[in-house]
Protein backbone atom coordinates (compact mmCIF):
# COMPACT_ATOMS: atom_id res chain seq x y z
CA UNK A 1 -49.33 -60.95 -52.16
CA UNK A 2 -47.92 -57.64 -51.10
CA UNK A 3 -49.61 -54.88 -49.06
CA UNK A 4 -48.21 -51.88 -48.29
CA UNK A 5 -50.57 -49.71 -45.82
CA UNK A 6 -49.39 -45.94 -45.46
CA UNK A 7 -50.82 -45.09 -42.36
CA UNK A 8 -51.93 -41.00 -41.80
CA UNK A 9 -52.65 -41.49 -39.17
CA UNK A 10 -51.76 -38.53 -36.14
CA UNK A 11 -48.94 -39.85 -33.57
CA UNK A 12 -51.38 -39.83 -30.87
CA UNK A 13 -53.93 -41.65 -32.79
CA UNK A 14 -55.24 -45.11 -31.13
CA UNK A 15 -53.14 -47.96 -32.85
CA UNK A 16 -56.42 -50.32 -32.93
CA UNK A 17 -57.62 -48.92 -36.78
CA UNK A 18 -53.98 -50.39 -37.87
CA UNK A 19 -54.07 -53.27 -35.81
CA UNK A 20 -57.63 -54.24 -36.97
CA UNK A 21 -56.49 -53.51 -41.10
CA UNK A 22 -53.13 -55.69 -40.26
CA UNK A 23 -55.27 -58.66 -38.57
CA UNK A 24 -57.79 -58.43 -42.19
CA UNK A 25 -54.93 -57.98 -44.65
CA UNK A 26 -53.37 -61.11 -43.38
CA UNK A 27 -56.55 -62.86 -42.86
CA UNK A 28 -56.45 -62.43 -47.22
CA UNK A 29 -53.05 -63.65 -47.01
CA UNK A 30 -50.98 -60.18 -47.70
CA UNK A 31 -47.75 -59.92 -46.28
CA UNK A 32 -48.15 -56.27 -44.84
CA UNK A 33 -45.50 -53.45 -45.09
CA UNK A 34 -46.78 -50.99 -42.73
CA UNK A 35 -45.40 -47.34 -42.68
CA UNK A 36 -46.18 -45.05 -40.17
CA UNK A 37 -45.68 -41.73 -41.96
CA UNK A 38 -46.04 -39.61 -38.66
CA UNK A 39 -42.15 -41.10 -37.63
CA UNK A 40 -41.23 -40.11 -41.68
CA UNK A 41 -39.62 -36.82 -42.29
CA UNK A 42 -41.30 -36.34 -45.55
CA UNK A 43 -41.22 -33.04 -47.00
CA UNK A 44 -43.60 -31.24 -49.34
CA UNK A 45 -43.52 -31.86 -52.83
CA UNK A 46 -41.34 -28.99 -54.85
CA UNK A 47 -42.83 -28.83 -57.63
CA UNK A 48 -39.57 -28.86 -59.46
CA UNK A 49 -40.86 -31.66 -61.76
CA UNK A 50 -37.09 -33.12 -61.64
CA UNK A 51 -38.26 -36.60 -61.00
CA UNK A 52 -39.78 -36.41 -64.91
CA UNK A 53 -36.81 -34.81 -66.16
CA UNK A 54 -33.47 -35.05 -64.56
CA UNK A 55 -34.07 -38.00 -62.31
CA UNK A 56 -36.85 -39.89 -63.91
CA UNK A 57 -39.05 -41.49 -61.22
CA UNK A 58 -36.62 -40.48 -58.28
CA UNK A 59 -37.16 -37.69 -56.71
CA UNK A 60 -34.42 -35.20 -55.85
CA UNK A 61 -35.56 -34.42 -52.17
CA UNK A 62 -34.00 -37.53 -50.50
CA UNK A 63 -35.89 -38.20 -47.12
CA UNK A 64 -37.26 -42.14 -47.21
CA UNK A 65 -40.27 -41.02 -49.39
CA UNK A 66 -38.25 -42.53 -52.08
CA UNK A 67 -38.01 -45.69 -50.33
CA UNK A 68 -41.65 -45.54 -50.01
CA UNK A 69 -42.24 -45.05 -53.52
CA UNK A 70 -40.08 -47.83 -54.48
CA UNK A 71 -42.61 -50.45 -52.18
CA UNK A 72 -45.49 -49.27 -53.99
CA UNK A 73 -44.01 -50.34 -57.42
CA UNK A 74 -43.61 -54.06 -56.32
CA UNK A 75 -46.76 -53.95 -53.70
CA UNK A 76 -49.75 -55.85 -54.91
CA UNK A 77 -52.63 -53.49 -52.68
CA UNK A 78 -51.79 -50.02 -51.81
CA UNK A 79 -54.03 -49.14 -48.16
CA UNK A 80 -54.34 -45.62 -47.48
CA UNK A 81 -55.31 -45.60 -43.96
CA UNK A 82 -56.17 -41.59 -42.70
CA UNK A 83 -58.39 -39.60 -40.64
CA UNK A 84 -61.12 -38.29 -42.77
CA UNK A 85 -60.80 -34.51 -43.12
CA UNK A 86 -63.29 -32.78 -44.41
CA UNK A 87 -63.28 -35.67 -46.88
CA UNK A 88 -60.01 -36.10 -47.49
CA UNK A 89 -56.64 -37.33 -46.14
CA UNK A 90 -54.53 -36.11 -43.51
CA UNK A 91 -51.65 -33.84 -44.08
CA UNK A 92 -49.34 -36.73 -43.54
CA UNK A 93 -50.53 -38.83 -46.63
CA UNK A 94 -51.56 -36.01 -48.69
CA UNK A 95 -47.77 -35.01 -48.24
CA UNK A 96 -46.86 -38.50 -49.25
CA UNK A 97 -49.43 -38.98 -52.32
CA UNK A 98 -47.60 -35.65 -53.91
CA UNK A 99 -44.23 -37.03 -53.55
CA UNK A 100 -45.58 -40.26 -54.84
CA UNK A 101 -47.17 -39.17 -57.91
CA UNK A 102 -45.20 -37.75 -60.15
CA UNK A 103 -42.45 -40.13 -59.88
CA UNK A 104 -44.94 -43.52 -60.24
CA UNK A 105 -46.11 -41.41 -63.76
CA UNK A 106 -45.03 -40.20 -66.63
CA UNK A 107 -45.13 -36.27 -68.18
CA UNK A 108 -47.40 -37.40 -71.06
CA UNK A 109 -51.17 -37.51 -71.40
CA UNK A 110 -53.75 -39.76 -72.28
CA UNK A 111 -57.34 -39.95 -72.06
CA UNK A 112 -59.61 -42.74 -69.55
CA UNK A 113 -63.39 -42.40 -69.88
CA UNK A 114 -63.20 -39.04 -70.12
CA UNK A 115 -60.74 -37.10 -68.56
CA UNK A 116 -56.97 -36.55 -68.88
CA UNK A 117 -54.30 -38.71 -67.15
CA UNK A 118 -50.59 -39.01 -67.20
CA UNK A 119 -49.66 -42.24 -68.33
CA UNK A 120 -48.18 -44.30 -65.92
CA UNK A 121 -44.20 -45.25 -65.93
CA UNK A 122 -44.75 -49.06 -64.81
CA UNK A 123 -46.42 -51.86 -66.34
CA UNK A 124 -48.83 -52.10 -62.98
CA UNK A 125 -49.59 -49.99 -60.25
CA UNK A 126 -51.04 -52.03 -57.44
CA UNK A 127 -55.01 -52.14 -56.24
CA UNK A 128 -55.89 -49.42 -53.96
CA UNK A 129 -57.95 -49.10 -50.72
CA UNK A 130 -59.00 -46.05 -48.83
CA UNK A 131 -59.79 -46.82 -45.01
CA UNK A 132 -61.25 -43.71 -43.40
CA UNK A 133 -61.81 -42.91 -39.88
CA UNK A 134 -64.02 -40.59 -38.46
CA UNK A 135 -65.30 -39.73 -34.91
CA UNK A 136 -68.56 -40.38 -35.87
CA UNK A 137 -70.90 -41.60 -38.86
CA UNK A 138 -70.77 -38.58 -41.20
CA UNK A 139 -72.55 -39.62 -44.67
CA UNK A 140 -71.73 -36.62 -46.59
CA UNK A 141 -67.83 -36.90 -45.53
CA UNK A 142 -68.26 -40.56 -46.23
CA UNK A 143 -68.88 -40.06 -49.79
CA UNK A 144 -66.60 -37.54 -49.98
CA UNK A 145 -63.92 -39.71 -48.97
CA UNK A 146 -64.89 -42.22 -51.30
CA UNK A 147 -65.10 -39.93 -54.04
CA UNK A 148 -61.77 -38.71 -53.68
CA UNK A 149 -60.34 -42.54 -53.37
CA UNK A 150 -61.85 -43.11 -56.55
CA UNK A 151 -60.33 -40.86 -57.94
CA UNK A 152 -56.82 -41.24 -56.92
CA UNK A 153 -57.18 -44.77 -58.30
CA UNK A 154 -57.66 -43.73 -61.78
CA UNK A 155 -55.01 -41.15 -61.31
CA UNK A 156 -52.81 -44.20 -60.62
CA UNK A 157 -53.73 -46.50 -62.87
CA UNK A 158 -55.08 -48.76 -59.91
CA UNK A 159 -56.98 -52.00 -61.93
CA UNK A 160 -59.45 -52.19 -58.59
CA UNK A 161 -60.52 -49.77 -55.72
CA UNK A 162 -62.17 -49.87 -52.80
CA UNK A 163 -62.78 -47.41 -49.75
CA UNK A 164 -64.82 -47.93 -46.31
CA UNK A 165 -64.85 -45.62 -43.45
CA UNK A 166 -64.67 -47.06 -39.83
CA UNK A 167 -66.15 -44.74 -36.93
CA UNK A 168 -64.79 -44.98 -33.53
CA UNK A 169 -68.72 -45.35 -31.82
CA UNK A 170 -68.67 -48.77 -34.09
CA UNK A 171 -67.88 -52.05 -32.23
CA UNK A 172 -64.72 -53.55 -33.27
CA UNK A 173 -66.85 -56.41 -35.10
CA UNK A 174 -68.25 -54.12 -37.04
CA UNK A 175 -65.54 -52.57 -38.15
CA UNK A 176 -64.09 -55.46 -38.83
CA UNK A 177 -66.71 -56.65 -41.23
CA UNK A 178 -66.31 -52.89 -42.90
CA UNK A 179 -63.19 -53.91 -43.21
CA UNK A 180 -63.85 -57.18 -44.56
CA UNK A 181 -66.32 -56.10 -47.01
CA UNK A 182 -63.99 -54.22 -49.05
CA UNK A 183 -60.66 -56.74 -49.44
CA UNK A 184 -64.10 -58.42 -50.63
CA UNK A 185 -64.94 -56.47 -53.18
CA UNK A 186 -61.52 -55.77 -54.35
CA UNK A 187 -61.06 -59.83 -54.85
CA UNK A 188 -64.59 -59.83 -56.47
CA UNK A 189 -63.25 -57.57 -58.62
CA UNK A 190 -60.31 -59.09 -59.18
């Protein structure tokens, strides 16, 4: 199985949160792409809507985003790994999840338990998990996070979820069984 872990992480950030997710995925047997997207030169999404139209499911800005996009489509677990700001991701990934999202769906509607999606250009979209780091336990920015992971996996069509948040005042077992607990669930899902 295929993992592809798109790390928000800032470029001074401790590399111990990656090191820990690598050392779980592969303890589930992934074979981990891991892209720092500090070192990518990803620019903001346009808006043009070119990669429904003129360039179906390519977008036109050409700066390894692309490249990125394409590893999702054959990845088998999609890790967002981030800082958790005010609930949400870091500028880095919420640069990349624009870029990403219009060219992994397509310009057309449909409805899922409620609400209106686009539908989704490939056959399957991989399983997604949210890994959020905080200084310290936060419970209302934990569900927040969570939320907003849950969301983004309807949005992409993602068959199974799952989102933890890892503090840095935790012990690295801990976080580690944090980390455990939800490759669990996604299997148990599965």
């Amino acid at each position: 199985m295929k993992a592809l872990v798109l790390d928000g992480m800032p470029a001074d950030a401790s590399p111990k949160h990656a090191q820990l997710l690598q050392e779980s995925l592969e303890a589930h047997d992934y074979e981990v792409t891991h892209v720092a997207l500090h070192k990518l030169n990803v620019a903001y999404c346009q808006g043009c809507f070119e990669c429904w139209t003129a360039s179906p499911g390519v977008c036109k800005i050409n700066d390894g985003a692309n490249d990125v996009t394409q590893d999702i489509v054959v990845s088998d677990l999609l890790v967002y790994l981030t800082p958790v700001t005010f609930g949400g991701y870091s500028y880095h990934l919420k640069k990349m999840i624009d870029r990403m999202a219009c060219s992994l769906l397509l310009p057309f509607f449909q409805h899922i338990q409620g609400k209106t999606h686009h539908v989704t250009r490939y056959q399957k979209l991989p399983d997604l998990l949210g890994v959020g780091v905080l200084p310290e336990a936060d419970v209302h920015e934990e569900a927040l996070f969570s939320q907003l992971v849950s969301a983004n996996a309807r949005n992409l069509h993602a068959t199974h979820h799952a989102a933890t948040t890892l503090n840095l005042n935790l012990s690295d077992a801990t976080r580690q069984a944090r980390l455990q607990w939800a490759l669990e669930s996604l299997e148990d899902a599965a």
